[in-house]
N, C-alpha and C. Protein backbone atom coordinates (compact mmCIF):
# COMPACT_ATOMS: atom_id res chain seq x y z
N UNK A 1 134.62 134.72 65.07
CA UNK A 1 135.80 134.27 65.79
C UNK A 1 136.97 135.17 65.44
N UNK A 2 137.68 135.32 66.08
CA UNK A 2 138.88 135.93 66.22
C UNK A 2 140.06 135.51 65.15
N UNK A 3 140.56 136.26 64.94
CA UNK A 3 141.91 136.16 63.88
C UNK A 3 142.67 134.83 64.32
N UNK A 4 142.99 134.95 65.71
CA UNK A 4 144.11 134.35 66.30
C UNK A 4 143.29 133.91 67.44
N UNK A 5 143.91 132.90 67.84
CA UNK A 5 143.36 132.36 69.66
C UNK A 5 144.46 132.88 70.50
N UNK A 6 145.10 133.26 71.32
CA UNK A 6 145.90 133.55 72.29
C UNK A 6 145.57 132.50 73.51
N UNK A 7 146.52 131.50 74.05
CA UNK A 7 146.57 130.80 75.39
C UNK A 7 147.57 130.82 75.96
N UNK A 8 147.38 130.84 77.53
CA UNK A 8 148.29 131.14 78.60
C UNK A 8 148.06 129.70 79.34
N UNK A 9 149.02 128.76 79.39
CA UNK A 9 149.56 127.91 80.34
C UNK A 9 150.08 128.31 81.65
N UNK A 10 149.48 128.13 82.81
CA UNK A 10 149.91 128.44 84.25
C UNK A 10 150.16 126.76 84.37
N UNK A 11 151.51 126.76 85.20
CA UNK A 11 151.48 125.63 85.85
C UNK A 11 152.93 125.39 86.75
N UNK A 12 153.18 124.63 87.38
CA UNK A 12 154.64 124.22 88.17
C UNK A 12 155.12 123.49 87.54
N UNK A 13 156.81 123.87 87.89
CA UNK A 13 157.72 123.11 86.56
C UNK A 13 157.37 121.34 87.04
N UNK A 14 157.56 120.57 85.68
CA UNK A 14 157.59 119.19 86.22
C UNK A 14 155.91 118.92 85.79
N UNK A 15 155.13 119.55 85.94
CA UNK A 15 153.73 119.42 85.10
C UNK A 15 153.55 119.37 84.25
N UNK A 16 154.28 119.92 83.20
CA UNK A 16 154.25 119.19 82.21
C UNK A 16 153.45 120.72 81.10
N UNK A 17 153.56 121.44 81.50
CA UNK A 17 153.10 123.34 80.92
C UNK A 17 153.44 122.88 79.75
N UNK A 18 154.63 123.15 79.75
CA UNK A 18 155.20 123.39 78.50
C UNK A 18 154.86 122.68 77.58
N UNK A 19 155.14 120.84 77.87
CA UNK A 19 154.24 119.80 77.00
C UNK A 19 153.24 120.10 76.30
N UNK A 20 152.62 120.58 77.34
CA UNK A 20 150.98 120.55 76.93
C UNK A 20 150.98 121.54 76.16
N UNK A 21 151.58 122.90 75.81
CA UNK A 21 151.56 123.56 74.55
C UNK A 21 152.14 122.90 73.83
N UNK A 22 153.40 122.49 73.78
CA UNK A 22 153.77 122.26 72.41
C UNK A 22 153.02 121.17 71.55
N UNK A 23 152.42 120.48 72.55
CA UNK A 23 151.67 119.01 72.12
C UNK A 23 150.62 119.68 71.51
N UNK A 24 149.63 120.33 72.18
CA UNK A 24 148.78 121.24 71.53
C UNK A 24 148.94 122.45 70.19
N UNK A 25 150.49 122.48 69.98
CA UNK A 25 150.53 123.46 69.17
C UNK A 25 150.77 122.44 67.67
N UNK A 26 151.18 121.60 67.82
CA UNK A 26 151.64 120.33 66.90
C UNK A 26 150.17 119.80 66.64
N UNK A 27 149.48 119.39 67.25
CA UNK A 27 148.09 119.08 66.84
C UNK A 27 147.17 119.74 65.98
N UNK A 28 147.16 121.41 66.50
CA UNK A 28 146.82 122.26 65.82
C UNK A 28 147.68 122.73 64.10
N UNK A 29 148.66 121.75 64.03
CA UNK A 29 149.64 122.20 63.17
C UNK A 29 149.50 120.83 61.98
N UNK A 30 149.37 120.31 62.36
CA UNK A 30 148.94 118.72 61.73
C UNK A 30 147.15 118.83 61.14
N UNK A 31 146.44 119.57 61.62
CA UNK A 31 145.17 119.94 61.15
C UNK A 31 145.27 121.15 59.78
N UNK A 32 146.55 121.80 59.75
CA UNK A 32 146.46 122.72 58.65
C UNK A 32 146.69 124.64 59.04
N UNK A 33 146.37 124.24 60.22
CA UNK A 33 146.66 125.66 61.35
C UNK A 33 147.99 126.05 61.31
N UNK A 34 147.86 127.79 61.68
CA UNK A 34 148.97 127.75 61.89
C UNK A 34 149.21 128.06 63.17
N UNK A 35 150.24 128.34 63.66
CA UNK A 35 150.39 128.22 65.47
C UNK A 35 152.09 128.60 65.99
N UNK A 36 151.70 128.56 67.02
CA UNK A 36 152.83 128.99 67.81
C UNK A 36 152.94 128.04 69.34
N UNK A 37 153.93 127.65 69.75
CA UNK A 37 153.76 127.15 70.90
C UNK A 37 154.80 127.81 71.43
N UNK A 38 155.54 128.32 72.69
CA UNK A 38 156.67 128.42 72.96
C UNK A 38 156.64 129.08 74.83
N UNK A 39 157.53 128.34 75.75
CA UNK A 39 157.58 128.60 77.09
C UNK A 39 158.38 129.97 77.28
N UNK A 40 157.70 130.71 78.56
CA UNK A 40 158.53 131.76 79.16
C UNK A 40 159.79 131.06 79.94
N UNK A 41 160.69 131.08 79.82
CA UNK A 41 161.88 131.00 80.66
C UNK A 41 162.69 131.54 81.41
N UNK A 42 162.75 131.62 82.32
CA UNK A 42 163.62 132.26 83.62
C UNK A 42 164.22 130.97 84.74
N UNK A 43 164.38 131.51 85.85
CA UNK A 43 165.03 130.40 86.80
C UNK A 43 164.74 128.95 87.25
N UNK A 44 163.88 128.66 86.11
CA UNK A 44 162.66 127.06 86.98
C UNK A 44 163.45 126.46 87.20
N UNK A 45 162.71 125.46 87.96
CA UNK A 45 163.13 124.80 88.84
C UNK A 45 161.59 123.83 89.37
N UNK A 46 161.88 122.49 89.52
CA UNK A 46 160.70 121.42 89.95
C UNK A 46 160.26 122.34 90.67
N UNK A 47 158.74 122.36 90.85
CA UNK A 47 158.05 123.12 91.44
C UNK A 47 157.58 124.45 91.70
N UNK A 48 158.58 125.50 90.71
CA UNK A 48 158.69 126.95 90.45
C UNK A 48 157.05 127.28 89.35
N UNK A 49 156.83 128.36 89.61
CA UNK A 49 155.73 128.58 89.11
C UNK A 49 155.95 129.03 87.58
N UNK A 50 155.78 128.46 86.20
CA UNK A 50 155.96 128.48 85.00
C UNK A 50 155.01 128.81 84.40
N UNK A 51 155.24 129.75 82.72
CA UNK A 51 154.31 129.73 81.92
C UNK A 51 154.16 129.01 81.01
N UNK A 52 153.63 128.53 79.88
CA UNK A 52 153.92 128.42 78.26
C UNK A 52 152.67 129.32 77.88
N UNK A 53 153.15 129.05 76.49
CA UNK A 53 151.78 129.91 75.51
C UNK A 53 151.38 129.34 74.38
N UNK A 54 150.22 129.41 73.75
CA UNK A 54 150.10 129.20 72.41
C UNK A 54 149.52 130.52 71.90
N UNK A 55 150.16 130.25 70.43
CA UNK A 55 149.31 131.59 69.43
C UNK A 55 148.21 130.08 67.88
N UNK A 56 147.17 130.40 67.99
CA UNK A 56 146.68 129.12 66.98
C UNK A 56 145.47 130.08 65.95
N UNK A 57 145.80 129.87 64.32
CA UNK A 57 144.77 130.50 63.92
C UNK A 57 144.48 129.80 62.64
N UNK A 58 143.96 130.37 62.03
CA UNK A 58 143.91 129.84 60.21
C UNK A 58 144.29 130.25 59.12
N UNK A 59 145.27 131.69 59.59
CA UNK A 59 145.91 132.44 58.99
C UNK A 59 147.16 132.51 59.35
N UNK A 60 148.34 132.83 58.74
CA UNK A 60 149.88 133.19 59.03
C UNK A 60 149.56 134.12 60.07
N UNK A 61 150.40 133.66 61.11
CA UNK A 61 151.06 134.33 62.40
C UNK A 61 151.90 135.42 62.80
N UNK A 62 151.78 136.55 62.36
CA UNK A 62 152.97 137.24 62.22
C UNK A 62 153.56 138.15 63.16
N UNK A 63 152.62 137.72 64.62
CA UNK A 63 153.27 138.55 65.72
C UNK A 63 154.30 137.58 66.27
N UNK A 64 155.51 138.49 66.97
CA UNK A 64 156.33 137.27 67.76
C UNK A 64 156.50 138.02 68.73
N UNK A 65 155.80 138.03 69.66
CA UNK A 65 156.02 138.63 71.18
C UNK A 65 154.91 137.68 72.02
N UNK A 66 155.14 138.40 73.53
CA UNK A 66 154.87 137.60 74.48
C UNK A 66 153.17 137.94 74.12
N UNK A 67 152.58 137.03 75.33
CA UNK A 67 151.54 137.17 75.21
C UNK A 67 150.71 137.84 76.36
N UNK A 68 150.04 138.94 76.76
CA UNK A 68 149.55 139.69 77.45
C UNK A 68 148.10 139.18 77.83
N UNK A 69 147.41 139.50 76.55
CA UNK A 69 145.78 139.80 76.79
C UNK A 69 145.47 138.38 76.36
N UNK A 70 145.09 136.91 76.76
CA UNK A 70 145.20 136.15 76.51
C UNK A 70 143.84 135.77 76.30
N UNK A 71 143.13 134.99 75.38
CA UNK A 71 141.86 134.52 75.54
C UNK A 71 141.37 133.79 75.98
N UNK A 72 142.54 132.71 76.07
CA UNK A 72 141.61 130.96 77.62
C UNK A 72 143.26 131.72 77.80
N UNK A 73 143.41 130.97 79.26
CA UNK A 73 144.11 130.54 80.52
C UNK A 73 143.80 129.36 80.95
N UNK A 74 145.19 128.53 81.14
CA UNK A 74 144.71 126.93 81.58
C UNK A 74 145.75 126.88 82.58
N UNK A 75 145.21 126.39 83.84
CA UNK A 75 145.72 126.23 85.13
C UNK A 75 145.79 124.81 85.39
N UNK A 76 147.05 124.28 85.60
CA UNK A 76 147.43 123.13 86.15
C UNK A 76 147.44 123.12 87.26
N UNK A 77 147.72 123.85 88.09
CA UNK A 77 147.85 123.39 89.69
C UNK A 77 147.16 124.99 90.14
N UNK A 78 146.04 124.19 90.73
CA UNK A 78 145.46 125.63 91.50
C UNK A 78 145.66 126.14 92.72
N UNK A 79 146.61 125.71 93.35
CA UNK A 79 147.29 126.52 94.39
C UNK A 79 148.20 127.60 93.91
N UNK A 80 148.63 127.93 92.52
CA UNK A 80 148.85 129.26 91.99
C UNK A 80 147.88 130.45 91.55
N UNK A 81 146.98 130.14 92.51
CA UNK A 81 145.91 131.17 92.23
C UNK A 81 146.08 131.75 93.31
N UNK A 82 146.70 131.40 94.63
CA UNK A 82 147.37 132.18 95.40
C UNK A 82 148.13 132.92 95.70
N UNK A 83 148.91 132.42 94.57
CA UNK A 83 150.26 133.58 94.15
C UNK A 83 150.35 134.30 92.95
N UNK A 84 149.84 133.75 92.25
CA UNK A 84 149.68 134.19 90.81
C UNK A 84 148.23 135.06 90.27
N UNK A 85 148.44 135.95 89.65
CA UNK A 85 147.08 136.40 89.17
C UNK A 85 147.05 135.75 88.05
N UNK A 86 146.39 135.08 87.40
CA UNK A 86 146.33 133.86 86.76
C UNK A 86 145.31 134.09 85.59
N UNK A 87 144.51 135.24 86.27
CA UNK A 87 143.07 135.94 84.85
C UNK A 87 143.86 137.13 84.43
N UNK A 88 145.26 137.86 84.65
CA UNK A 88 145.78 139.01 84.39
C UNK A 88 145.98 139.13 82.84
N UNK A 89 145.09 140.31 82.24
CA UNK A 89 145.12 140.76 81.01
C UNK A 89 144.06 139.75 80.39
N UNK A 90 143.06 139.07 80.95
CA UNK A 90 142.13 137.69 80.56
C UNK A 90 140.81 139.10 80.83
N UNK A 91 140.27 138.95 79.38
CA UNK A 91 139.15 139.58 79.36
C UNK A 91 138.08 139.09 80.05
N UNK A 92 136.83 139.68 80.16
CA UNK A 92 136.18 139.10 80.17
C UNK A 92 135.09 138.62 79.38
N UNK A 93 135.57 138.34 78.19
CA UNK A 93 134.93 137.25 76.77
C UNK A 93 135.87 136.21 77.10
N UNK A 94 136.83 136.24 77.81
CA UNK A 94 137.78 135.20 77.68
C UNK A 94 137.35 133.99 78.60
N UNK A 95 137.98 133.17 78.48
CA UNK A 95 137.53 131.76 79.67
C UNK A 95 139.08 131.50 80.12
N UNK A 96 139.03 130.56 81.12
CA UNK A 96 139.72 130.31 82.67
C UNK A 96 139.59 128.83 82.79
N UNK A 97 140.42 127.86 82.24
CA UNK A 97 140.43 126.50 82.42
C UNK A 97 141.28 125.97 83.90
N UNK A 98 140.25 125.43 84.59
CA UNK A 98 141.18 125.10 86.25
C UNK A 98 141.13 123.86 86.55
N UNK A 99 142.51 122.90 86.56
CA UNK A 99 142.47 121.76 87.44
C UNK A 99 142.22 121.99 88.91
N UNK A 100 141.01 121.31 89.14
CA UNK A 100 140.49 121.04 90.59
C UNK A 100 139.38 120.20 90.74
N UNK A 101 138.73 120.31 92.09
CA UNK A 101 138.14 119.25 92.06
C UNK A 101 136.87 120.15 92.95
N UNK A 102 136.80 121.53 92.94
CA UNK A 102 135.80 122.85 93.03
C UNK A 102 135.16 123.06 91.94
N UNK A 103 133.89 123.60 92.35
CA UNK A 103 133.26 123.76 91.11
C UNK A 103 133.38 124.88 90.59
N UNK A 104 132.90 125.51 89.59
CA UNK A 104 133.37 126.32 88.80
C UNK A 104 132.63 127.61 89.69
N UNK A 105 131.34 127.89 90.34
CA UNK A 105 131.31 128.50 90.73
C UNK A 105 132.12 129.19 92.26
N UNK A 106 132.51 128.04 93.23
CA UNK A 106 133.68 128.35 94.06
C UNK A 106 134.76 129.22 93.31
N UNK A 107 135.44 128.64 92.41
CA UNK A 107 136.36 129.09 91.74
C UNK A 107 136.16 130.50 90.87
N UNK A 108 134.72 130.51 90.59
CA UNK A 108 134.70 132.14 90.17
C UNK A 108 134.57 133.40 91.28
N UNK A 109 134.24 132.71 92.49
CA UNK A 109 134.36 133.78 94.00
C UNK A 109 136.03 134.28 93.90
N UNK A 110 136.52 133.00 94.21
CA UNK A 110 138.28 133.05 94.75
C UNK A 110 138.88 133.84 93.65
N UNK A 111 138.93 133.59 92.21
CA UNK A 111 139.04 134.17 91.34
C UNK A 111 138.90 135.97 90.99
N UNK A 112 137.61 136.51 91.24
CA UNK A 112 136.64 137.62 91.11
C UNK A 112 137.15 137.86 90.03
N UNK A 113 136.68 136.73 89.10
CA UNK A 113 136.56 136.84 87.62
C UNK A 113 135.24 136.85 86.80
N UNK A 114 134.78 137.60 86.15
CA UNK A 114 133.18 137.79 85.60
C UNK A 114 133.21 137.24 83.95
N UNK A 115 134.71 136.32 83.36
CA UNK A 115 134.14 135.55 82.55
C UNK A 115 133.71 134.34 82.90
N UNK A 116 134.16 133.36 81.66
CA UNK A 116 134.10 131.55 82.13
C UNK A 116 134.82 131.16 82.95
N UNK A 117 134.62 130.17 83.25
CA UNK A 117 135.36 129.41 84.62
C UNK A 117 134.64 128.17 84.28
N UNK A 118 135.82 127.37 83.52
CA UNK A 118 135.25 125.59 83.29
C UNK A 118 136.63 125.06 84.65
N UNK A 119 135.83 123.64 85.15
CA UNK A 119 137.13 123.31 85.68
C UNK A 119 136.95 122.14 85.82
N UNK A 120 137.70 121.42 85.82
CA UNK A 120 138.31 119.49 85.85
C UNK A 120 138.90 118.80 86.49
N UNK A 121 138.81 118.04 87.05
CA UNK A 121 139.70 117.22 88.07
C UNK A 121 140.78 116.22 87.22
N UNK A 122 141.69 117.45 86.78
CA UNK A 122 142.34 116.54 85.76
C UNK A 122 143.60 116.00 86.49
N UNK A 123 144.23 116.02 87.75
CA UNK A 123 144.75 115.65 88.49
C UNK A 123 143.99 113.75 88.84
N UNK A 124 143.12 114.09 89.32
CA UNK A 124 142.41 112.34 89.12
C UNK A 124 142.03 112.22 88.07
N UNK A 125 142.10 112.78 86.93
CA UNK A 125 142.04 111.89 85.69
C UNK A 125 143.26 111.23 85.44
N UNK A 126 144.59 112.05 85.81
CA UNK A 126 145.91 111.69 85.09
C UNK A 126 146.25 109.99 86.12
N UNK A 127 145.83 110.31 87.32
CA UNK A 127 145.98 109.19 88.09
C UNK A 127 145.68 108.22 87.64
N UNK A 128 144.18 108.42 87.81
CA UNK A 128 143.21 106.93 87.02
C UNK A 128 143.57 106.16 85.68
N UNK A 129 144.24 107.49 84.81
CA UNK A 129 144.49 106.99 83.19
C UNK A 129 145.70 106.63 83.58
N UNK A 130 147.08 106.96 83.56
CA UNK A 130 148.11 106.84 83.90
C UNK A 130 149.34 106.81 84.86
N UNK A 131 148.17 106.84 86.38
CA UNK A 131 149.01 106.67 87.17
C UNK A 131 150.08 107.66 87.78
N UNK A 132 150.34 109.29 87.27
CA UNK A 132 150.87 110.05 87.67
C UNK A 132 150.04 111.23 87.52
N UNK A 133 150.31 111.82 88.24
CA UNK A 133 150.04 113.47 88.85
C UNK A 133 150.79 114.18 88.09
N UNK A 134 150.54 114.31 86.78
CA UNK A 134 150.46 114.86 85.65
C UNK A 134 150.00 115.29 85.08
N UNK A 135 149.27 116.52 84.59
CA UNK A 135 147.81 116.85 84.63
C UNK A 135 147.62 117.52 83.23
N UNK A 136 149.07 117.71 82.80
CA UNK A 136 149.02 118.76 81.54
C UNK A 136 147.82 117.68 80.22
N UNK A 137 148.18 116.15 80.36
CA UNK A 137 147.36 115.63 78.73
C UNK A 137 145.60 116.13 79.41
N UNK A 138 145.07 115.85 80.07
CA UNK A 138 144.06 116.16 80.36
C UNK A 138 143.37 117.47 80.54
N UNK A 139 144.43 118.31 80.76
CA UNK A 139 144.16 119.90 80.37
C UNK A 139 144.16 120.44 78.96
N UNK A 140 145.03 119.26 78.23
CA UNK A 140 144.65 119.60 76.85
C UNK A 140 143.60 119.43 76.05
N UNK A 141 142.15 118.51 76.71
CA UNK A 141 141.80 117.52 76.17
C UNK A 141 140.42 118.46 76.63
N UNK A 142 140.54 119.06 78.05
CA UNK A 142 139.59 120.18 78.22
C UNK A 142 139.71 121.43 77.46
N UNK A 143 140.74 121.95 77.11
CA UNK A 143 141.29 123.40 76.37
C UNK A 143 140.24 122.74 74.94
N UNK A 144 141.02 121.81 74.23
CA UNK A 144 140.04 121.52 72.93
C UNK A 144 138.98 121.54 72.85
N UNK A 145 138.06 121.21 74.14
CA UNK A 145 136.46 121.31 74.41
C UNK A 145 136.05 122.99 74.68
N UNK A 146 136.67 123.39 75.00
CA UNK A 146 136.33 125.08 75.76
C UNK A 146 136.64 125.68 74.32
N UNK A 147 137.69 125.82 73.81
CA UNK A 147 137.61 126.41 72.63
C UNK A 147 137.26 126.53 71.24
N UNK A 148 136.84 125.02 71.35
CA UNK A 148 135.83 124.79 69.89
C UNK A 148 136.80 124.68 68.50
N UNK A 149 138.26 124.92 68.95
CA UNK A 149 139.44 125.23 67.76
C UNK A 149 139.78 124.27 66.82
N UNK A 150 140.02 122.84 67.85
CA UNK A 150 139.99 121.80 66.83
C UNK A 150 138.95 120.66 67.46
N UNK A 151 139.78 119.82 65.86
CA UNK A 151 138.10 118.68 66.41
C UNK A 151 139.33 117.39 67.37
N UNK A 152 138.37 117.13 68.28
CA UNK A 152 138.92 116.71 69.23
C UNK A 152 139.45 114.71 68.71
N UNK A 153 139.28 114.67 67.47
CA UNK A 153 139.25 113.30 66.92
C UNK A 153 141.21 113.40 66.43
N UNK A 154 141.29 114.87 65.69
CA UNK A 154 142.52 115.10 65.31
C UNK A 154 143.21 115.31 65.99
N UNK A 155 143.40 115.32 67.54
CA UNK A 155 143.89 115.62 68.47
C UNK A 155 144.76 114.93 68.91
N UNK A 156 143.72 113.94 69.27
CA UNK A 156 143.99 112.51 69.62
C UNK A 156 145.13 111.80 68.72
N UNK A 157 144.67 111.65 67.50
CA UNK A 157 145.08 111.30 66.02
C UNK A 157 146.75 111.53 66.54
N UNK A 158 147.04 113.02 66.51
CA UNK A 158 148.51 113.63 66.53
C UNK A 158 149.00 113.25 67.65
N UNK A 159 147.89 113.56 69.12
CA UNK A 159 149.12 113.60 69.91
C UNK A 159 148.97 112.01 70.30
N UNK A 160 148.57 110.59 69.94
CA UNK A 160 149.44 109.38 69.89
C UNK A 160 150.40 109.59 69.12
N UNK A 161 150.42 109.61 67.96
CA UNK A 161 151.81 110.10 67.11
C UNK A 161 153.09 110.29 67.75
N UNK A 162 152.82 111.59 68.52
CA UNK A 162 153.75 112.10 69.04
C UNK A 162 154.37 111.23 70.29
N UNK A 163 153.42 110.59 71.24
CA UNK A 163 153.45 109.88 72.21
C UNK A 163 154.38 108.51 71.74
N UNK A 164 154.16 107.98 70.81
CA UNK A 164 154.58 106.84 69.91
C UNK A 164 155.86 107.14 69.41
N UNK A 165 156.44 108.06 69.23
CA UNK A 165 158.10 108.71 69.22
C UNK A 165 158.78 108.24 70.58
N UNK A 166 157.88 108.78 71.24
CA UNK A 166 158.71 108.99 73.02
C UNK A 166 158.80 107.41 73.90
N UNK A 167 157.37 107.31 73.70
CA UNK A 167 157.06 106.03 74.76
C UNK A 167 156.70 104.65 74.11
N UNK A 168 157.28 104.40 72.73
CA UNK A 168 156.65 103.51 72.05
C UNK A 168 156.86 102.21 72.72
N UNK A 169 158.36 102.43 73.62
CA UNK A 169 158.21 100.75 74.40
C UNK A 169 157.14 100.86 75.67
N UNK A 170 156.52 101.93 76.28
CA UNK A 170 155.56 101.98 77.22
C UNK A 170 154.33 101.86 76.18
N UNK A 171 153.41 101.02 75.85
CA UNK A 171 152.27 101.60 75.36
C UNK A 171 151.04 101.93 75.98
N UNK A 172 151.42 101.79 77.71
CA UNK A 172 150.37 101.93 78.95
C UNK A 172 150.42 103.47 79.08
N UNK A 173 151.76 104.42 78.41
CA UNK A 173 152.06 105.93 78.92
C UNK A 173 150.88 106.02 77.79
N UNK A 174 151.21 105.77 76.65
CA UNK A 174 150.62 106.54 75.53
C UNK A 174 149.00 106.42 75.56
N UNK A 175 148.47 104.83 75.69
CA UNK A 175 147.51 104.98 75.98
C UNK A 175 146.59 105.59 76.87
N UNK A 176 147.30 105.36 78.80
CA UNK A 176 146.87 106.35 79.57
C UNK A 176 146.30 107.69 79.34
N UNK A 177 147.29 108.51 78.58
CA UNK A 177 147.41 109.68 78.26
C UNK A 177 145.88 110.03 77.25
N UNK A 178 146.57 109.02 76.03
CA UNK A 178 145.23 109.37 75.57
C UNK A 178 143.84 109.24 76.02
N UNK A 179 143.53 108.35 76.78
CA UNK A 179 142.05 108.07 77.65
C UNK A 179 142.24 109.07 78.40
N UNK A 180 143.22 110.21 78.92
CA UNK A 180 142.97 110.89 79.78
C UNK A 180 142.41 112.21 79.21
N UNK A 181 143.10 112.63 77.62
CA UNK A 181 142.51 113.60 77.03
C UNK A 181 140.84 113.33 76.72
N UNK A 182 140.39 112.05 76.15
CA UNK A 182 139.11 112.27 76.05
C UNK A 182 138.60 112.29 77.01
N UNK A 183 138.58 111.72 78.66
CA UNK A 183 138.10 111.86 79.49
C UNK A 183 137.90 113.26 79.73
N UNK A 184 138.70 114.02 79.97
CA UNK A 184 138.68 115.52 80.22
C UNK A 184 137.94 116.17 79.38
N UNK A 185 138.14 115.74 77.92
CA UNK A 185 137.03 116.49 76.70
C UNK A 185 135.56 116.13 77.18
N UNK A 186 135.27 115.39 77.52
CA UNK A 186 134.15 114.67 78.01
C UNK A 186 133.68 115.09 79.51
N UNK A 187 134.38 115.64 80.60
CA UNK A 187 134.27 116.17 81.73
C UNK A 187 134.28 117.47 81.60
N UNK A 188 134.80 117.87 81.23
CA UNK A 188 134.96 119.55 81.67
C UNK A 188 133.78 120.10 81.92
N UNK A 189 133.52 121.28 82.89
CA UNK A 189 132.51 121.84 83.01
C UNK A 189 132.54 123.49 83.60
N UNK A 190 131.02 123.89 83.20
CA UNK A 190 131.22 125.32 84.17
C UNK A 190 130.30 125.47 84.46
N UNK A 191 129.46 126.67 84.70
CA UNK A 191 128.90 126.96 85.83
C UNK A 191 127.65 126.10 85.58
């Protein structure tokens, strides 16, 4: 395994990108890791096409720049595969996490990508668990399954934690959320 993991968050503002790294970078950080979470910023705006990133390893971190050559890519809304090159600088050892409801092989045509291609209908997961079209907890919940980085028990563990800060008088958000990450750990698939 690699020194470092490198991940690229694709998604539209209001999805919740950014969340989903930092939530993911805090999880990974609560296990003993060290990590990086942090969003590209420019003009967003609801619905503008956004990045975040994570850097996650088991060693001190000591690059601080953007991230290029990324090893997963996780796509929240796949109608930015129309506009976005979305595998750019994504090897091909690397994998390609896609909310949809296509299978992974469709998605590796449209793509003409020759690594992985897992993908999830994490859009009807977020529904079913919580009722919004929110897709980032369930993309996290697949990212933990595709990358093998952490164990998906400590995940959970942190990000109620974190959920329990925010929404402690909702306990339908927090829970939702969480049934939506294991659902997705539990769904994801590829070819």
């Amino acid at each position: 395994m690699k020194d470092i993991i490198e991940v690229r968050w694709h998604g539209r503002g209001g999805q919740g990108a950014k969340t989903a790294a930092l939530l993911f970078a805090e999880a990974a950080l609560s296990t003993g890791k060290y990590v990086q979470g942090f969003p590209e910023y420019g003009p967003e705006r609801m619905g503008a096409p956004v990045q975040s990133f994570n850097r996650l390893s088991d060693k001190p971190i000591t690059l601080h720049c953007g991230i290029t050559s990324p090893d997963f890519v996780v796509v929240l809304d796949p109608t930015l595969i129309n506009t976005v090159n979305v595998v750019s600088g994504l090897p091909e050892t690397g994998a390609v996490i896609i909310n949809t409801e296509k299978s992974a092989a469709e998605m590796c045509q449209k793509l003409n990508f020759k690594g992985r291609i897992f993908v999830i209908d994490a859009s009807k997961i977020a529904m079913e668990c919580f009722g919004k079209l929110i897709p980032n907890t369930p993309m996290m919940g697949a990212l933990v399954k595709v990358t093998h980085f952490l164990e998906i028990d400590a995940v959970l563990e942190d990000t109620r934690k974190k959920l329990n800060k925010k929404f402690a008088h909702k306990p339908e958000v927090i829970d939702g959320n969480i049934k939506s990450i294991k659902r997705a750990y539990e769904e994801v698939k590829d070819e």
